[in-house]
PDB file of N, CA and C in Angstrom:
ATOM      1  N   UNK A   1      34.296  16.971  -4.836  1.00  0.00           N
ATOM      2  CA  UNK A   1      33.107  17.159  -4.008  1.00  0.00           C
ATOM      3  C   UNK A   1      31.893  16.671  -4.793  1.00  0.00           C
ATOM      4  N   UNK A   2      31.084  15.748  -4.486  1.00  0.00           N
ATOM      5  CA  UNK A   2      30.131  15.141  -4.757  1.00  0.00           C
ATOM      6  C   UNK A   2      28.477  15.953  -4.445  1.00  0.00           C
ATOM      7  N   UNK A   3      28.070  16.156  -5.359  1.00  0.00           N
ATOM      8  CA  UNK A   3      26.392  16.678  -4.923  1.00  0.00           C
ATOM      9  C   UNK A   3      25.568  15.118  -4.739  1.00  0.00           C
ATOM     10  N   UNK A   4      25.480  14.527  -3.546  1.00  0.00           N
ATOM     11  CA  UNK A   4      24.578  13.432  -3.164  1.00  0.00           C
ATOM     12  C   UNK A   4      23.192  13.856  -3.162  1.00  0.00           C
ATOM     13  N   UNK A   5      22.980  15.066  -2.871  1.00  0.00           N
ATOM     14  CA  UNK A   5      21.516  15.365  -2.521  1.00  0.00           C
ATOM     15  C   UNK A   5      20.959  16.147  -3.995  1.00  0.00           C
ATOM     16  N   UNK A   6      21.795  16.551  -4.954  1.00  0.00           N
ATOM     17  CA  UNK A   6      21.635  16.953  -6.342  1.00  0.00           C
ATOM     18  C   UNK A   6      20.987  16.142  -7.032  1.00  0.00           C
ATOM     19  N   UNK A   7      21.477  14.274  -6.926  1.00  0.00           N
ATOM     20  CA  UNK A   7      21.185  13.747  -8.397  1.00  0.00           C
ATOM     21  C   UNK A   7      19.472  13.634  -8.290  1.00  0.00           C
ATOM     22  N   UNK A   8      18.945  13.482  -9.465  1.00  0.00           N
ATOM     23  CA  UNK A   8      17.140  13.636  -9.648  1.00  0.00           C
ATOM     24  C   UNK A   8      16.539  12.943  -8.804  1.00  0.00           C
ATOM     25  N   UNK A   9      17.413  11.170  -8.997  1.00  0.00           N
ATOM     26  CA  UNK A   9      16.486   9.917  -8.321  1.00  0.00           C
ATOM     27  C   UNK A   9      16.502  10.692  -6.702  1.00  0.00           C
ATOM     28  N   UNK A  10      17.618  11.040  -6.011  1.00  0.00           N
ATOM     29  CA  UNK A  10      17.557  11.100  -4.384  1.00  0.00           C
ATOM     30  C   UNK A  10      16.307  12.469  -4.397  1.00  0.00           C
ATOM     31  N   UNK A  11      16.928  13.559  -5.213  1.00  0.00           N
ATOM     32  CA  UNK A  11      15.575  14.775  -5.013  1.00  0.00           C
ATOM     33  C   UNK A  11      14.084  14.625  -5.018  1.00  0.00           C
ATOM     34  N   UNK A  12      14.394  13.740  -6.272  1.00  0.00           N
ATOM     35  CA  UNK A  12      12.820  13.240  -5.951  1.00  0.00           C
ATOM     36  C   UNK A  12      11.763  12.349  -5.232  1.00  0.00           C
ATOM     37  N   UNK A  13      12.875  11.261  -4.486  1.00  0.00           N
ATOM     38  CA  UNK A  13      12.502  10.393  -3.304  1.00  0.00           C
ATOM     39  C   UNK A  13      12.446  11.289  -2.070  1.00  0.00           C
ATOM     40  N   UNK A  14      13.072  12.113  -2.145  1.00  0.00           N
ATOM     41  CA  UNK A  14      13.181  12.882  -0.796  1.00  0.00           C
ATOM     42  C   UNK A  14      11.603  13.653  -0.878  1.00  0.00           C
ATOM     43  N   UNK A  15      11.392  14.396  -2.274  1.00  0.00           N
ATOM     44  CA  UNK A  15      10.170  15.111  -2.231  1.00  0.00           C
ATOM     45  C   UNK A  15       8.973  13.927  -2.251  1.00  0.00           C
ATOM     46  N   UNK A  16       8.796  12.987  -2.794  1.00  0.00           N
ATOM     47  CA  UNK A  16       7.471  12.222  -2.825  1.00  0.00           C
ATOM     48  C   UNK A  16       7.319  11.325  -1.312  1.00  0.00           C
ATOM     49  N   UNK A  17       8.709  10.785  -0.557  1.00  0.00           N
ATOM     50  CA  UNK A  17       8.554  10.449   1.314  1.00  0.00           C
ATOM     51  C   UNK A  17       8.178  11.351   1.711  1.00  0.00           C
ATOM     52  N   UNK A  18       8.497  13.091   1.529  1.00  0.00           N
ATOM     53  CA  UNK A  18       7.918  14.149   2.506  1.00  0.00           C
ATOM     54  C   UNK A  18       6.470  14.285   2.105  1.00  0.00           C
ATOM     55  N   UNK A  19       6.089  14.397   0.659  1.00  0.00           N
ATOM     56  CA  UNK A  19       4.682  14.361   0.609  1.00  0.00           C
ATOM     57  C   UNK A  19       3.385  13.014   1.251  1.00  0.00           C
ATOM     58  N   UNK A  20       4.393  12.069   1.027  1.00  0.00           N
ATOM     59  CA  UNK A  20       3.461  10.486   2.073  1.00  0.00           C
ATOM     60  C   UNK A  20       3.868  10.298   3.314  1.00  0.00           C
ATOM     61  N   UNK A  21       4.881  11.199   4.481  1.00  0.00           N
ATOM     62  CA  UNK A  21       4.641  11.781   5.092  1.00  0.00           C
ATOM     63  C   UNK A  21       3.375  12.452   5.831  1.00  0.00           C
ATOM     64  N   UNK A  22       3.328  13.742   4.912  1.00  0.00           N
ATOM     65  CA  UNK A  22       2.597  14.556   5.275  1.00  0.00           C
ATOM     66  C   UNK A  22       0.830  14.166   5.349  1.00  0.00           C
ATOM     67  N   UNK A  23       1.229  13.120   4.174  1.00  0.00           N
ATOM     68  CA  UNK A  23      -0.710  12.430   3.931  1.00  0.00           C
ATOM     69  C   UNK A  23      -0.901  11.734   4.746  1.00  0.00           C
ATOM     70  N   UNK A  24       0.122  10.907   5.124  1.00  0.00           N
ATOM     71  CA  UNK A  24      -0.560   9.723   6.390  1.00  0.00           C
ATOM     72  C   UNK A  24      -0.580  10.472   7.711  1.00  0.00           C
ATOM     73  N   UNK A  25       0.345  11.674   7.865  1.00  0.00           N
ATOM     74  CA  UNK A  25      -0.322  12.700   8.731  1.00  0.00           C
ATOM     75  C   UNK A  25      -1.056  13.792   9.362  1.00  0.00           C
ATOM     76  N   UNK A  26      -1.646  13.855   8.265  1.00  0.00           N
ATOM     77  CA  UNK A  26      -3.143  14.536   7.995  1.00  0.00           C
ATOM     78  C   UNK A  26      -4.350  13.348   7.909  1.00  0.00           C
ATOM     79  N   UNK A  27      -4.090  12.171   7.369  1.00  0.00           N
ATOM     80  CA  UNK A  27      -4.602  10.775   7.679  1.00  0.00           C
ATOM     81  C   UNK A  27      -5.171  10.552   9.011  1.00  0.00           C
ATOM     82  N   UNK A  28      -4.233  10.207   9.855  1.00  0.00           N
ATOM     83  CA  UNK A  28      -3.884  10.308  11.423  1.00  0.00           C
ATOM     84  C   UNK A  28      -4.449  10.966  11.895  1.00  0.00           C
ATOM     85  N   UNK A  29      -4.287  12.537  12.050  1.00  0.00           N
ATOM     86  CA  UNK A  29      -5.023  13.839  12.630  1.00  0.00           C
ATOM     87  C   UNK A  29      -6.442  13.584  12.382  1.00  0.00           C
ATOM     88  N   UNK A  30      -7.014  13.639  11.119  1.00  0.00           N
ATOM     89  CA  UNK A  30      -8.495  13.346  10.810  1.00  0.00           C
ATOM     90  C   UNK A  30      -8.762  11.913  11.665  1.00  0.00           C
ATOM     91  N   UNK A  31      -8.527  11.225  11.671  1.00  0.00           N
ATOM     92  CA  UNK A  31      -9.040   9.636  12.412  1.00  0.00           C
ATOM     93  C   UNK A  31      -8.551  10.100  13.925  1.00  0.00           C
ATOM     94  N   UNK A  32      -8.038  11.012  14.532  1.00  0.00           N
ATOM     95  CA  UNK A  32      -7.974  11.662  15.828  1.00  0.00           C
ATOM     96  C   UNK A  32      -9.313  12.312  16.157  1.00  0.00           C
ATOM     97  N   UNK A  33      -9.411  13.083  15.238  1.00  0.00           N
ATOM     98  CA  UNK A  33     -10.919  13.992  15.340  1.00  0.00           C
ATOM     99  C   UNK A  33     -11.093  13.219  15.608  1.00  0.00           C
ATOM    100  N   UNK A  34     -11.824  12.825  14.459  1.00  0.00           N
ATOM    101  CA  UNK A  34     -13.549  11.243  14.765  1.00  0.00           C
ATOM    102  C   UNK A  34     -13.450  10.536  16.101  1.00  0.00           C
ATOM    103  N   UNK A  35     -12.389  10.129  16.410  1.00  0.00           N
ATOM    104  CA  UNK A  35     -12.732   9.226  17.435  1.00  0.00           C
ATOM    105  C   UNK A  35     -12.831  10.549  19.061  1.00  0.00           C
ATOM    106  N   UNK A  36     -12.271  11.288  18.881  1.00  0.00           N
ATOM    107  CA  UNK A  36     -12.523  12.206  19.630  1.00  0.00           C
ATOM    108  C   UNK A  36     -14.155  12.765  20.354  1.00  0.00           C
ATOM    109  N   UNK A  37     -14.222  12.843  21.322  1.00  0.00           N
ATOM    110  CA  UNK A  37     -15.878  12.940  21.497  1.00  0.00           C
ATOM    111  C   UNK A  37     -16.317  14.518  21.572  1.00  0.00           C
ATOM    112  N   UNK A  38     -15.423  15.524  20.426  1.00  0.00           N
ATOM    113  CA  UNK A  38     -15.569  17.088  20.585  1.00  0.00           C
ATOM    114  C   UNK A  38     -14.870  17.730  19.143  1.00  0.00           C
ATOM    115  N   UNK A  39     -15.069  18.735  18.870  1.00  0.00           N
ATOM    116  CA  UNK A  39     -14.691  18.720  17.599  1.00  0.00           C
ATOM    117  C   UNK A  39     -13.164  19.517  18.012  1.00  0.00           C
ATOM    118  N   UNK A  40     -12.238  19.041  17.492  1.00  0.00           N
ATOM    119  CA  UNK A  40     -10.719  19.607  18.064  1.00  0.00           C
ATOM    120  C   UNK A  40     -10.897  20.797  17.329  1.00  0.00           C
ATOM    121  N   UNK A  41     -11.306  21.470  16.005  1.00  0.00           N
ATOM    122  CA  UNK A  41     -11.080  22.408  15.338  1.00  0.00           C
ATOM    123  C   UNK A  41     -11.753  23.984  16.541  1.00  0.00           C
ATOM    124  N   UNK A  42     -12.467  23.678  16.589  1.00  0.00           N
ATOM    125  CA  UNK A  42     -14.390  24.558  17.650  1.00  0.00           C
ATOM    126  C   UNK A  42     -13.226  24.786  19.083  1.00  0.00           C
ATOM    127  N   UNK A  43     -12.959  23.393  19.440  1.00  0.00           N
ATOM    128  CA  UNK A  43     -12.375  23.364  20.910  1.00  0.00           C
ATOM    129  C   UNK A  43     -11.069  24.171  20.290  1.00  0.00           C
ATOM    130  N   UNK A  44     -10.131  24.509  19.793  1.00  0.00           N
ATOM    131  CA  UNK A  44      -8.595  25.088  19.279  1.00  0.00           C
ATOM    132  C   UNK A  44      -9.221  26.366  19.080  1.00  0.00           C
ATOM    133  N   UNK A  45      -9.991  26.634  18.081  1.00  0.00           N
ATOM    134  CA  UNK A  45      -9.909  28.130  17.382  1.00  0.00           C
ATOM    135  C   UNK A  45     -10.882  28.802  18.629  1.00  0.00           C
ATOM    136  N   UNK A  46     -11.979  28.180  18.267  1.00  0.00           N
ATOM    137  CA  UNK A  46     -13.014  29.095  18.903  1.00  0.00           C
ATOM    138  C   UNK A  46     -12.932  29.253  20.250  1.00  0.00           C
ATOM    139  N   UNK A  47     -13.127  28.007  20.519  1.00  0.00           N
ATOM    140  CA  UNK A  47     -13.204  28.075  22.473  1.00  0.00           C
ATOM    141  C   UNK A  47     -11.623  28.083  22.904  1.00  0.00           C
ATOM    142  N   UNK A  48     -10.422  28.298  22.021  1.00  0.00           N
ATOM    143  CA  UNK A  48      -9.213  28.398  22.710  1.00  0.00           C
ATOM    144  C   UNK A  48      -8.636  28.151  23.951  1.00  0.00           C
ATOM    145  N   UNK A  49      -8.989  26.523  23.758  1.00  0.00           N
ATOM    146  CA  UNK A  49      -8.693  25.284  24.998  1.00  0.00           C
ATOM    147  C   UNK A  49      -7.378  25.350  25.000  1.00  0.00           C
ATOM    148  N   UNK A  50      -6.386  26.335  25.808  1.00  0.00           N
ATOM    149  CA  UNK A  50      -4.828  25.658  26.120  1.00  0.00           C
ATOM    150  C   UNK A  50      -4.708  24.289  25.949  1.00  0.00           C
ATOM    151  N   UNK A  51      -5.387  23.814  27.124  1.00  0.00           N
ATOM    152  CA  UNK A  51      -4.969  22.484  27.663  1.00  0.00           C
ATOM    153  C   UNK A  51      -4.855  21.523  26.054  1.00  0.00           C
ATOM    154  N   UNK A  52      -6.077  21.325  25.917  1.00  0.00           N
ATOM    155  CA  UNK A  52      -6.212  20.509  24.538  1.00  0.00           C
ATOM    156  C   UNK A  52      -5.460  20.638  23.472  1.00  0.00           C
ATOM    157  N   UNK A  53      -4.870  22.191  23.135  1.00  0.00           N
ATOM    158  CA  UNK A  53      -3.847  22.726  22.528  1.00  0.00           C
ATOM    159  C   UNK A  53      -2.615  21.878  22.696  1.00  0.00           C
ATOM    160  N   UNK A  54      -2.232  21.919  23.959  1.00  0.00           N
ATOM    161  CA  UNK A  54      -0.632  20.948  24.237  1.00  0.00           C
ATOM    162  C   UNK A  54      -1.293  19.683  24.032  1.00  0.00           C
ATOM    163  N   UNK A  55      -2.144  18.746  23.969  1.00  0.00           N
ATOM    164  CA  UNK A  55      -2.686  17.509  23.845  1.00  0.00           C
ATOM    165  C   UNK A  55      -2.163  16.969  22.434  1.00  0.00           C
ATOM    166  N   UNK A  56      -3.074  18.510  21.615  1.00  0.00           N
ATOM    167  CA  UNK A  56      -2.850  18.175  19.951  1.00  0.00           C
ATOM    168  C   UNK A  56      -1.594  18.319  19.628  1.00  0.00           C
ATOM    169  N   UNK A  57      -0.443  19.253  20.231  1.00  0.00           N
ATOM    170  CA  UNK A  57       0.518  19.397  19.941  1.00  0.00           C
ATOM    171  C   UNK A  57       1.499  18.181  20.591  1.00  0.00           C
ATOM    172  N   UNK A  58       0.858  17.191  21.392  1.00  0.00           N
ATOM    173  CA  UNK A  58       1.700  15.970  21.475  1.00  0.00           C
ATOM    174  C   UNK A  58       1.578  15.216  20.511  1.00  0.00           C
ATOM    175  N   UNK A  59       0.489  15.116  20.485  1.00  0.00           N
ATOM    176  CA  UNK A  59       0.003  14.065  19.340  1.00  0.00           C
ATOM    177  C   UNK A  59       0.823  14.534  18.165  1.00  0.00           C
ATOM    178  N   UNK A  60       0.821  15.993  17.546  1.00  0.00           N
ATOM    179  CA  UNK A  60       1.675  15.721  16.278  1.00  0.00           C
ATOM    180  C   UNK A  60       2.639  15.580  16.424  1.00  0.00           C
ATOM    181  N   UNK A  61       3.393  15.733  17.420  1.00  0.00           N
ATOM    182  CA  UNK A  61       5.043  15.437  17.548  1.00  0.00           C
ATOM    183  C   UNK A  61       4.931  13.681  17.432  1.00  0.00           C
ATOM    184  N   UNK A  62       4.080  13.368  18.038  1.00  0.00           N
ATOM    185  CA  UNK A  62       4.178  11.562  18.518  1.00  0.00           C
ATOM    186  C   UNK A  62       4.206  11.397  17.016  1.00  0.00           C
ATOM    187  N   UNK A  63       3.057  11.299  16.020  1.00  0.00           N
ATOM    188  CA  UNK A  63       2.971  11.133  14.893  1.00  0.00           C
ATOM    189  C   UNK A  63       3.641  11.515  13.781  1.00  0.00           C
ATOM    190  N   UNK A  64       4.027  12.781  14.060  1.00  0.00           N
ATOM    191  CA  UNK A  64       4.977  13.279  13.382  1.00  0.00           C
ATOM    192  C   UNK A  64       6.703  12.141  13.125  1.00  0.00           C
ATOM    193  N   UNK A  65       7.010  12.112  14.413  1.00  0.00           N
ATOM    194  CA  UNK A  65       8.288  10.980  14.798  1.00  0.00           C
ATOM    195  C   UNK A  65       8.286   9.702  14.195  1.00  0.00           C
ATOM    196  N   UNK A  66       7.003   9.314  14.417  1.00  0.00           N
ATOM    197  CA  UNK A  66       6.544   7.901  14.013  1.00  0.00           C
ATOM    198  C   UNK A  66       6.648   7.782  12.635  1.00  0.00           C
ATOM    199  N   UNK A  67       6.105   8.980  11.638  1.00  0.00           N
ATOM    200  CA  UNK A  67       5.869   8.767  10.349  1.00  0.00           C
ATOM    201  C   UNK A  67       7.550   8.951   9.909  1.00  0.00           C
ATOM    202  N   UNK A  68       8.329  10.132  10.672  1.00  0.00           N
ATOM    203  CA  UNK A  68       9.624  10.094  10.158  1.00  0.00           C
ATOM    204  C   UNK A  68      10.563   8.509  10.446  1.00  0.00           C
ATOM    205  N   UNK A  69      10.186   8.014  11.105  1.00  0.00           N
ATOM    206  CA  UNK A  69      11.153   6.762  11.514  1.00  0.00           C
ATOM    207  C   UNK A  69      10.980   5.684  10.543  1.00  0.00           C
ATOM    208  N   UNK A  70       9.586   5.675  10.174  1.00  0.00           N
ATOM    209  CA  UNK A  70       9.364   4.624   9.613  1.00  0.00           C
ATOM    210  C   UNK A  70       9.859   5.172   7.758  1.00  0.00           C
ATOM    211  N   UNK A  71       9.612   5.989   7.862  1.00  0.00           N
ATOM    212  CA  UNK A  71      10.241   6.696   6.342  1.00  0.00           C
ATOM    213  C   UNK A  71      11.979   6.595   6.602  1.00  0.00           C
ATOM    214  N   UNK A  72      12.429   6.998   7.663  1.00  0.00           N
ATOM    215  CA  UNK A  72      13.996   6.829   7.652  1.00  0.00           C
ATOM    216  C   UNK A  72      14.085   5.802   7.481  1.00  0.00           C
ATOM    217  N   UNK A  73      13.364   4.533   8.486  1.00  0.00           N
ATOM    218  CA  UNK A  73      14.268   3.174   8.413  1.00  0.00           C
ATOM    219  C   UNK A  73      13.494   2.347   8.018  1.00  0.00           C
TER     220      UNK A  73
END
């Protein structure tokens, strides 16, 4: 039985794609704001916009997918 996901080189490619991942999608999200004509944070917490809620929550799935695909393949 082989540990594939044990040896250093794969552990540590796996941890530094999930961290450039995560930056170009926090990247993304911020350049969403801006171009946005409302502040998504004010509209989510404060004024607790459902609607806009499922909006943002497409968007990170969309982006989310996108950043994993292009990291898978």
């Amino acid at each position: 039985m082989e540990l594939e996901w044990f040896r250093p080189a794969a552990f540590f490619g796996s941890v530094i794609y999930a961290l450039l991942g995560v930056v170009v999608f926090w990247l993304s999200f911020i350049v969403i704001d801006k171009l946005t004509p409302y502040n998504l944070w004010q509209e989510l917490v404060e004024k607790q916009n459902m609607a806009l809620g499922l909006v943002v929550a497409a968007m990170s799935l969309g982006i989310s997918l996108i950043v994993a695909a292009a990291i898978h393949g």
